[in-house]
Protein backbone atom coordinates (compact mmCIF):
# COMPACT_ATOMS: atom_id res chain seq x y z
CA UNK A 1 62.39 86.22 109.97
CA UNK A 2 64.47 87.90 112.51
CA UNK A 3 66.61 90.82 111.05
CA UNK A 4 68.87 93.25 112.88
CA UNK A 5 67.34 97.00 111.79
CA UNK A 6 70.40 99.59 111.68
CA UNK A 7 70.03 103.15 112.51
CA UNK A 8 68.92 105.68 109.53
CA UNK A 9 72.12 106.27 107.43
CA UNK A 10 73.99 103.64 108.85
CA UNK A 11 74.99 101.18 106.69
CA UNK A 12 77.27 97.73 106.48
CA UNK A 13 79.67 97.01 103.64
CA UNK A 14 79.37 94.21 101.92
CA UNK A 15 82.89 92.44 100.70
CA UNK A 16 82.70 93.94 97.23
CA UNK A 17 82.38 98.11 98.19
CA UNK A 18 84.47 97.29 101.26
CA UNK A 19 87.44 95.59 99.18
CA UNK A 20 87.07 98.57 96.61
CA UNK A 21 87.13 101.01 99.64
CA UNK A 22 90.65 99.28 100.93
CA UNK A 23 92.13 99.44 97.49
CA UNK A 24 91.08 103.01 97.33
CA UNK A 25 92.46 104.02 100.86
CA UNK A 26 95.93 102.00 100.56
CA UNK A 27 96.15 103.65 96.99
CA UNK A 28 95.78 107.39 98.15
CA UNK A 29 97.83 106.79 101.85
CA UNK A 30 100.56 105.74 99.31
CA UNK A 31 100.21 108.88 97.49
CA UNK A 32 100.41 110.46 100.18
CA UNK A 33 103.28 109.27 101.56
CA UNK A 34 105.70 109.82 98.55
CA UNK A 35 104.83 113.74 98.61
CA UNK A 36 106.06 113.52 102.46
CA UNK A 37 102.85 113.30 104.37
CA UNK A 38 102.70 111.16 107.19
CA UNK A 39 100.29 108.63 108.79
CA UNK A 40 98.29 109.30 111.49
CA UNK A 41 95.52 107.72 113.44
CA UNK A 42 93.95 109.52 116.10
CA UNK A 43 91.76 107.81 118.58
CA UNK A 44 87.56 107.52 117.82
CA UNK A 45 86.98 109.30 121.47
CA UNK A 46 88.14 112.40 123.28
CA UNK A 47 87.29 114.96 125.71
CA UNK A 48 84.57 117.15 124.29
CA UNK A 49 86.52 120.27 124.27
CA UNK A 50 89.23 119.39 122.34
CA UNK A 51 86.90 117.93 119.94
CA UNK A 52 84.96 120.68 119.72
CA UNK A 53 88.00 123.24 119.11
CA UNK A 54 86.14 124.23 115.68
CA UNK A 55 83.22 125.88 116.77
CA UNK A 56 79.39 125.22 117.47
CA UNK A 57 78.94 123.46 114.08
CA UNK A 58 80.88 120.44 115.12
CA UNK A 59 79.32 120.74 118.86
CA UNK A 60 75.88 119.58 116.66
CA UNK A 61 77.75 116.92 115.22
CA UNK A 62 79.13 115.20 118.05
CA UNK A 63 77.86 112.24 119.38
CA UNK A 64 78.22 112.81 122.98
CA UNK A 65 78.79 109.95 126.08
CA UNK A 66 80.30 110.23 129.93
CA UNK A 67 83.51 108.72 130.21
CA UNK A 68 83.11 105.86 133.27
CA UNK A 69 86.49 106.60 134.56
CA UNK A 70 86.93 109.89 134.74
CA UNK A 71 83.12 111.07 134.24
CA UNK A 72 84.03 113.86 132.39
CA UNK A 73 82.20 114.53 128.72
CA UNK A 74 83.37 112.67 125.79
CA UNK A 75 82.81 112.97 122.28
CA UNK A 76 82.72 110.40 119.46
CA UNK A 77 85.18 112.12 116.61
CA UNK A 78 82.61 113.79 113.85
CA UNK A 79 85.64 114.88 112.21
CA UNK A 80 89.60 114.50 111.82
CA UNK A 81 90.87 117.39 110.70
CA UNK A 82 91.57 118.91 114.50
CA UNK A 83 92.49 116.17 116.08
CA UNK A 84 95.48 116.11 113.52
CA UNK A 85 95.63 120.05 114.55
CA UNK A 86 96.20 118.73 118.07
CA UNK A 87 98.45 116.29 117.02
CA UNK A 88 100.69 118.88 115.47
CA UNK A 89 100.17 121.41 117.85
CA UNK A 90 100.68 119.38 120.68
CA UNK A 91 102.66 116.13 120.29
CA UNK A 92 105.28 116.76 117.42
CA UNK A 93 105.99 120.64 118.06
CA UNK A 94 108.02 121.15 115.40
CA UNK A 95 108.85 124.32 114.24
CA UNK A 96 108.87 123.75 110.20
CA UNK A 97 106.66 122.60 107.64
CA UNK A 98 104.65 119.22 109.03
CA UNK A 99 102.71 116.87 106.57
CA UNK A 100 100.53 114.81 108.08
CA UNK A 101 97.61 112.71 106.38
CA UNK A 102 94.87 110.53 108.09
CA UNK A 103 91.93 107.76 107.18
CA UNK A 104 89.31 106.48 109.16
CA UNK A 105 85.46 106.32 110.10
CA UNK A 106 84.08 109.47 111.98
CA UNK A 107 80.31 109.21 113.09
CA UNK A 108 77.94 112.10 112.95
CA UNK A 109 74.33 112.78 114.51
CA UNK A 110 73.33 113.60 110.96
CA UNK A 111 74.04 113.15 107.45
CA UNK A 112 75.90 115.47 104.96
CA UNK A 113 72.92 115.34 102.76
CA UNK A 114 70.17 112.44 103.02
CA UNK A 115 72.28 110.14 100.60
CA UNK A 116 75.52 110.40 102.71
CA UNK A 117 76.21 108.32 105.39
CA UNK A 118 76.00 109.11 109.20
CA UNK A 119 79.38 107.03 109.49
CA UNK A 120 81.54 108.61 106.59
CA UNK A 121 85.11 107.21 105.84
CA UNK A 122 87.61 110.69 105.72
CA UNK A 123 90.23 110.70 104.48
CA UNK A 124 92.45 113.52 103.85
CA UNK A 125 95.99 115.35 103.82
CA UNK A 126 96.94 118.64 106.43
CA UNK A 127 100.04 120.67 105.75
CA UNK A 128 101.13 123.32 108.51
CA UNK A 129 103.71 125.66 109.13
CA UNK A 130 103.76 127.76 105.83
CA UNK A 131 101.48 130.51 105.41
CA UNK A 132 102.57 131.19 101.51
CA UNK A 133 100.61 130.01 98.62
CA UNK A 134 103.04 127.44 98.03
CA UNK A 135 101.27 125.48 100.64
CA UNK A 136 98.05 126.28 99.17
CA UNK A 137 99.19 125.29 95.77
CA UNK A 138 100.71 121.89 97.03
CA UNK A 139 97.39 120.77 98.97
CA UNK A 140 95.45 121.53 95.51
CA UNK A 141 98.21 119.56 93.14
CA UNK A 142 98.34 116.66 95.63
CA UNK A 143 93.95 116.62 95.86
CA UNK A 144 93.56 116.66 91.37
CA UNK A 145 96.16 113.92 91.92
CA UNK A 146 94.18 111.90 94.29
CA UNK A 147 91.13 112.31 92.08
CA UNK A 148 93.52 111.08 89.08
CA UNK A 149 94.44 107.98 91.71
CA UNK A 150 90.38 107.12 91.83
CA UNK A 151 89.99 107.69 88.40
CA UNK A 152 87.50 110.88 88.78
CA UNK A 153 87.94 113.10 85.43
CA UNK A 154 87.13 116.91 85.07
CA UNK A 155 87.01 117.89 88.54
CA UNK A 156 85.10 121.65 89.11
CA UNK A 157 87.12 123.00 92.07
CA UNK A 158 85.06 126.23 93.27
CA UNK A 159 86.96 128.72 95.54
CA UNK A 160 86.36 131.65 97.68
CA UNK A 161 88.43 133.67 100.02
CA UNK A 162 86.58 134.13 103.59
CA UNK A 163 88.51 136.99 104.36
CA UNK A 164 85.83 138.87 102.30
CA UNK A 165 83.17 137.84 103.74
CA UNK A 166 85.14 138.31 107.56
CA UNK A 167 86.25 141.91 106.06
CA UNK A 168 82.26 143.24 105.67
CA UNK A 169 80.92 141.88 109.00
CA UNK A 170 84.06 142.87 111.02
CA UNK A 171 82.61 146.50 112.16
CA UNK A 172 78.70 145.54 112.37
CA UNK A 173 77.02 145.72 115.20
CA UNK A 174 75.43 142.21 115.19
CA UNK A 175 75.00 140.05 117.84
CA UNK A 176 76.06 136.50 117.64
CA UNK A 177 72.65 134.74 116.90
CA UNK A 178 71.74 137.46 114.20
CA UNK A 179 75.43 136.69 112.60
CA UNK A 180 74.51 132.80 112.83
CA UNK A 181 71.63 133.98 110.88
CA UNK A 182 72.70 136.23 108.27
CA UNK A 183 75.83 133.62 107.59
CA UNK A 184 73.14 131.15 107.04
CA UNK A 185 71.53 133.33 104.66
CA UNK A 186 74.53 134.28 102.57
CA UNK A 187 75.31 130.24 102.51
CA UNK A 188 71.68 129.61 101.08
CA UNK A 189 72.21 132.59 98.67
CA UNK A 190 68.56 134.03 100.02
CA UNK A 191 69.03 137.54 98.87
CA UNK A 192 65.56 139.09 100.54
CA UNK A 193 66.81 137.25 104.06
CA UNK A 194 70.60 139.10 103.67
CA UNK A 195 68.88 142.70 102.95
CA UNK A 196 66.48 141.91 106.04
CA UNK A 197 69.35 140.84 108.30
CA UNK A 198 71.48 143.93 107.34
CA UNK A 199 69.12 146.81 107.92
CA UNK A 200 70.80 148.19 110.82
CA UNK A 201 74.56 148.12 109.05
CA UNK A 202 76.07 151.03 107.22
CA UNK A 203 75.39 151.25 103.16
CA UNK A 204 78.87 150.26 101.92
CA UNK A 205 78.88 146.86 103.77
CA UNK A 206 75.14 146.14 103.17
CA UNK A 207 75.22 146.89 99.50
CA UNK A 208 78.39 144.61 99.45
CA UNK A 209 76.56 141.88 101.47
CA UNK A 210 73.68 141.74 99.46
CA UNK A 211 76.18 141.87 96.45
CA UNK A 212 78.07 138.85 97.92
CA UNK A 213 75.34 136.19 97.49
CA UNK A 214 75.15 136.69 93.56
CA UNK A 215 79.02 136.77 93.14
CA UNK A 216 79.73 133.17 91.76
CA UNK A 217 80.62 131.76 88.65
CA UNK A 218 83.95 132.05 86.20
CA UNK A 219 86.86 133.70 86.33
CA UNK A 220 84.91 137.01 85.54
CA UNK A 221 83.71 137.32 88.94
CA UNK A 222 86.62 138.22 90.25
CA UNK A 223 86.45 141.44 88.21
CA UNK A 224 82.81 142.11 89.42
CA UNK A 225 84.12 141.73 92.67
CA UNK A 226 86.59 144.39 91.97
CA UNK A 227 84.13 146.86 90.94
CA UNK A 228 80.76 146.38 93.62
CA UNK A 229 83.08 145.59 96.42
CA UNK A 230 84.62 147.83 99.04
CA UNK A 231 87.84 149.06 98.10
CA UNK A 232 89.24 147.38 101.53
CA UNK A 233 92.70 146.32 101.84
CA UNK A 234 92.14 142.59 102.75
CA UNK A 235 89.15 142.20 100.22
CA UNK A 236 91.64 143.66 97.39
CA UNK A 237 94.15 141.15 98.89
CA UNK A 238 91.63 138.53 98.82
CA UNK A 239 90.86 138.99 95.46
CA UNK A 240 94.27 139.12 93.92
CA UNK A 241 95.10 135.92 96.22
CA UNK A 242 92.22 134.39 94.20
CA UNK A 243 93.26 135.49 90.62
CA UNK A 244 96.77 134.07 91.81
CA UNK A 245 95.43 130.81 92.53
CA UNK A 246 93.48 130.59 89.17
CA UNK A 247 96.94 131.42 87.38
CA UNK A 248 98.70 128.99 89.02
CA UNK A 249 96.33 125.88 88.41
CA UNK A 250 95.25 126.40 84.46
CA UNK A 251 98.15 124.19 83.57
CA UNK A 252 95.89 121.68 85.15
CA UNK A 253 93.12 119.41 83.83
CA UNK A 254 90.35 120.73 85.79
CA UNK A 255 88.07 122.93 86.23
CA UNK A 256 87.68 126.57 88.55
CA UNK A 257 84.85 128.55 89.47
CA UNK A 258 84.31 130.99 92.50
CA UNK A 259 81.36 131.23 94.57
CA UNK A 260 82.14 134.62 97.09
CA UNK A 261 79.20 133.44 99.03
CA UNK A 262 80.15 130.03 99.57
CA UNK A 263 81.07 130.72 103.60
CA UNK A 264 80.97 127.36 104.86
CA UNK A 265 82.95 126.57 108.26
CA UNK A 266 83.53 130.65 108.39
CA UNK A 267 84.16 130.13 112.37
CA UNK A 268 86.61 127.59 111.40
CA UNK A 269 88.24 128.52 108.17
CA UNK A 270 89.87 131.27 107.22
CA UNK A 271 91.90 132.49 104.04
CA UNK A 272 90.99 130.62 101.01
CA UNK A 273 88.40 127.31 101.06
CA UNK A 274 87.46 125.63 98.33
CA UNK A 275 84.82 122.71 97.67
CA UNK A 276 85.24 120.02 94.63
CA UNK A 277 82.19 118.82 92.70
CA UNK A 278 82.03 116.11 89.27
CA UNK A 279 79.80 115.53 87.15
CA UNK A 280 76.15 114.83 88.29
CA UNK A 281 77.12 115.27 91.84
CA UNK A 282 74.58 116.49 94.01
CA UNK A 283 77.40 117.52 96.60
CA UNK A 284 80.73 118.58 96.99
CA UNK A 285 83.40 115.36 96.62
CA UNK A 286 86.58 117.03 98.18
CA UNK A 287 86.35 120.20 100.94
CA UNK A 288 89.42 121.91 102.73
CA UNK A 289 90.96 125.59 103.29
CA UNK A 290 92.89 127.45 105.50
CA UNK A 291 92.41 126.80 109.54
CA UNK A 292 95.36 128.87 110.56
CA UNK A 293 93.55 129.90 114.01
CA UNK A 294 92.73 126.30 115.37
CA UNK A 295 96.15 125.87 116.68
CA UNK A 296 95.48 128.41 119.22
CA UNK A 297 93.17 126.02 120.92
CA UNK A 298 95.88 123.80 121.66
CA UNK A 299 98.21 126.99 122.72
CA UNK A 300 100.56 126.69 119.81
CA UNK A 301 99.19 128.94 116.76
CA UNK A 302 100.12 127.51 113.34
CA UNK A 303 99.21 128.26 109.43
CA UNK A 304 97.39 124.89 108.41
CA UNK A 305 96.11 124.38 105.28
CA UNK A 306 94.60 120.68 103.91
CA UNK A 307 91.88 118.73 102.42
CA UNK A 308 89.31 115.65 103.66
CA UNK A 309 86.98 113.86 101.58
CA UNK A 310 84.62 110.50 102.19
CA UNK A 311 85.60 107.48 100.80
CA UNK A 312 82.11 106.18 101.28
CA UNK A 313 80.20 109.03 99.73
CA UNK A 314 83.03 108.48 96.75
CA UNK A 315 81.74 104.77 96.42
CA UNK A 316 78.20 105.49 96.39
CA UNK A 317 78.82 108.21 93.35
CA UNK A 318 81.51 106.42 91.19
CA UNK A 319 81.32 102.24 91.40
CA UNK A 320 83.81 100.01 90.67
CA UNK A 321 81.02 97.42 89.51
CA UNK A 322 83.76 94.60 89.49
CA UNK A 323 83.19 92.15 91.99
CA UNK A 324 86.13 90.36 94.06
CA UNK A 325 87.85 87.77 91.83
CA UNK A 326 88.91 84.92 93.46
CA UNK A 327 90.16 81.20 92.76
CA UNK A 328 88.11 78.35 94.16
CA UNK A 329 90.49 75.63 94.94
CA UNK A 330 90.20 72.10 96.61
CA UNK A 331 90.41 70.89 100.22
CA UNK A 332 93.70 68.41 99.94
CA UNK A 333 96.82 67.90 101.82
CA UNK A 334 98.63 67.22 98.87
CA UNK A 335 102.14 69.20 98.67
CA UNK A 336 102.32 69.70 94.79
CA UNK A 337 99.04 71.58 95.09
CA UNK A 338 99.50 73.67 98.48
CA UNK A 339 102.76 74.58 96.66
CA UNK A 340 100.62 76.05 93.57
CA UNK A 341 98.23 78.00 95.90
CA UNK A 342 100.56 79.74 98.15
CA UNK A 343 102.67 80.42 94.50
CA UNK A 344 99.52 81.93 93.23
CA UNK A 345 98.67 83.74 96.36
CA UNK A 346 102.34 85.19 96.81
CA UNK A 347 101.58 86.38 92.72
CA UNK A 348 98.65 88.45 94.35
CA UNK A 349 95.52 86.29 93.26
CA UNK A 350 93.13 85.53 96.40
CA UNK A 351 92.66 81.75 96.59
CA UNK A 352 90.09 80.23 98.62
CA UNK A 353 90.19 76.27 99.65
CA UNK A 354 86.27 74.79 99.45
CA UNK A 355 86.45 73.27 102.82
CA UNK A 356 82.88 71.06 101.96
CA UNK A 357 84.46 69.53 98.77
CA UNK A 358 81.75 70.50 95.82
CA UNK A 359 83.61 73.10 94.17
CA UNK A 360 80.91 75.32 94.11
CA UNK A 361 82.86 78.72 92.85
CA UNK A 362 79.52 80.61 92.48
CA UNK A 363 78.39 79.88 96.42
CA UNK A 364 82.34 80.90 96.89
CA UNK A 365 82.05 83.66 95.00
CA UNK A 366 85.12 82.72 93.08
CA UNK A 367 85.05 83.31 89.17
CA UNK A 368 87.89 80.51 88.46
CA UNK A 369 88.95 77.16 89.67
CA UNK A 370 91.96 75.78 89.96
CA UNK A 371 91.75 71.66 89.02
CA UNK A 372 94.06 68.97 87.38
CA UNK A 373 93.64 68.87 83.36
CA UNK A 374 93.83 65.64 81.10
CA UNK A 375 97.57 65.47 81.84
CA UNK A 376 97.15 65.37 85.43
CA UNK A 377 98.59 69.20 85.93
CA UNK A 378 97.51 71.43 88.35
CA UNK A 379 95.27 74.56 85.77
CA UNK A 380 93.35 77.25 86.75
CA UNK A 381 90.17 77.64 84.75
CA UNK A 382 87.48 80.54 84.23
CA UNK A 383 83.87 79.21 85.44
């Protein structure tokens, strides 16, 4: 038998995850919008460079292809988060705070992790112009209730502040490929590979380095930090940001770690970031930060602050397990009964007509039918 082979971690979706993705997505836009956010939907293709406004990692990421009109380089979007940047930066220009939230498929030469998709489905909320921990504070309130919208309990949100880790490598000597590789290092937590990598910086900074990739866990690693890390002006400011945050968000039902190595996106991000993980995840659910510099790309500089997660990759580790439920109901002209379906379909029940006549629900996938009882009255009935 013939059969059309997809590319590795590309995937269709069947009715049943698709209809629970829609749900999902119309649920959480509609969140959105009643804490002032605003839809957006940015086009799948741009120019390269704008694309790539967030640094090499996303250059990797981008499906690449020459534009037959113009023949300049195009990119296939790997992520949303700066074309929104763009969007603020360079088509509503306004001057206060701007809410903006997005969904749609991105594609991406490879996966997250090998159980992720190459094709996720972000979807996410950016706030700009406000650089005060309000902001910060409203992007984490509005992501635990998003997580309360799909119905994902105890959330672990794990934070860090990259101006830290920005703060020790500022006055080192190392060149750009050596920084790729110690921020690799630091990421992996591979203590041996930091200490190698940092021979040729001065003591205070190395020690704090090598420090930096066992600094993660509770609330008492803040005060560890205190006490093994430079006494530097931003990383005290850092720090007390941090213990801030943690203040502000015990009122709510989740839970906070740190992780002072977790550096992810550090070309990108700045400020705080944060990653969200649940119970026997493998991988973060929820990731977002500070990009305050990204606007600069566009010419118009602007604090930013938001969150993206994939819908798909939220699917795969929490199923609904309920399939579609539909009515199966017969092919007739007959008024009295196209009056009943199009009541029950205005009611919100999904009614499908068997066109062949055998009132088959199973092959329709419907789990009721709708037929005349004893008294000649129009009933639906569970198969």
């Amino acid at each position: 038998m013939n059969q059309w082979i997809l590319p590795d971690y590309v995937e269709d979706m069947l009715p049943d995850g698709a209809s629970y993705l829609e749900s999902l997505r119309r649920s959480i836009l509609d969140l959105y919008k009643a804490h002032g956010y605003l839809y957006v939907i940015p086009p799948m293709l741009e120019y390269i460079e704008s694309l790539n406004s967030s640094g090499q990692d996303m250059d990797l990421d981008t499906f690449k292809v020459v534009d037959q009109l113009s023949g300049k380089l195009m990119g296939v979007r790997a992520d949303i988060t700066p074309q929104v940047a763009r969007i603020d930066s360079q088509l509503i220009q306004n001057d206060e705070v701007t809410r903006l939230s997005y969904a749609g498929s991105v594609l991406r030469t490879k996966p997250a992790s090998f159980l992720q998709s190459r094709e996720p489905f972000q979807i996410g909320a950016e706030l700009y112009g406000f650089k005060g921990i309000e902001a910060d504070l409203e992007i984490q309130t509005l992501l635990i209730k998003t997580f309360n919208t799909i119905g994902i309990n105890n959330p672990v949100f794990d934070f860090n502040h990259l101006d830290i880790f920005k703060s020790l490598i500022t006055s080192s000597n190392l060149g750009h490929d050596q920084l790729n590789l110690l921020y690799q290092a630091v990421q992996k937590k591979d203590k041996s590979e930091v200490v190698l990598l940092t021979k040729s910086l001065d003591k205070k900074n190395r020690d704090a380095l090598i420090a930096l990739v066992s600094l993660y866990g509770d609330i008492s690693i803040l005060k560890e930090a205190e006490k093994v890390l430079p006494q530097d002006k931003v990383i005290i400011n850092a720090l007390q940001f941090l213990n801030a945050m943690d203040k502000a968000l015990k009122s709510n039902d989740i839970k906070i770690s740190y992780d002072l190595s977790d550096i992810r996106g550090y070309q990108y991000h700045n400020g705080l970031v944060f990653s969200v993980y649940a119970d026997h995840c493998y991988s973060p659910i929820a990731l977002g930060g500070r990009y305050d510099n990204i606007g600069s790309f566009f010419g118009r500089n602007r604090a930013a602050t938001g969150f993206t997660m994939d819908l798909k990759n939220i699917l795969a580790l929490f199923p609904n397990g309920k399939k579609v439920k539909a009515i199966l109901a017969p092919k007739s002209a007959e008024i009295e009964l196209q009056n009943i379906i199009e009541s029950l379909r205005q009611k919100g029940e999904i009614v499908a007509v068997d066109l062949f006549g055998n009132m088959n629900a199973i092959q329709n996938n419907c789990d009721r039918i709708l037929i005349k009882d004893g008294n000649k009255v129009w009933k639906v009935k569970t198969v």
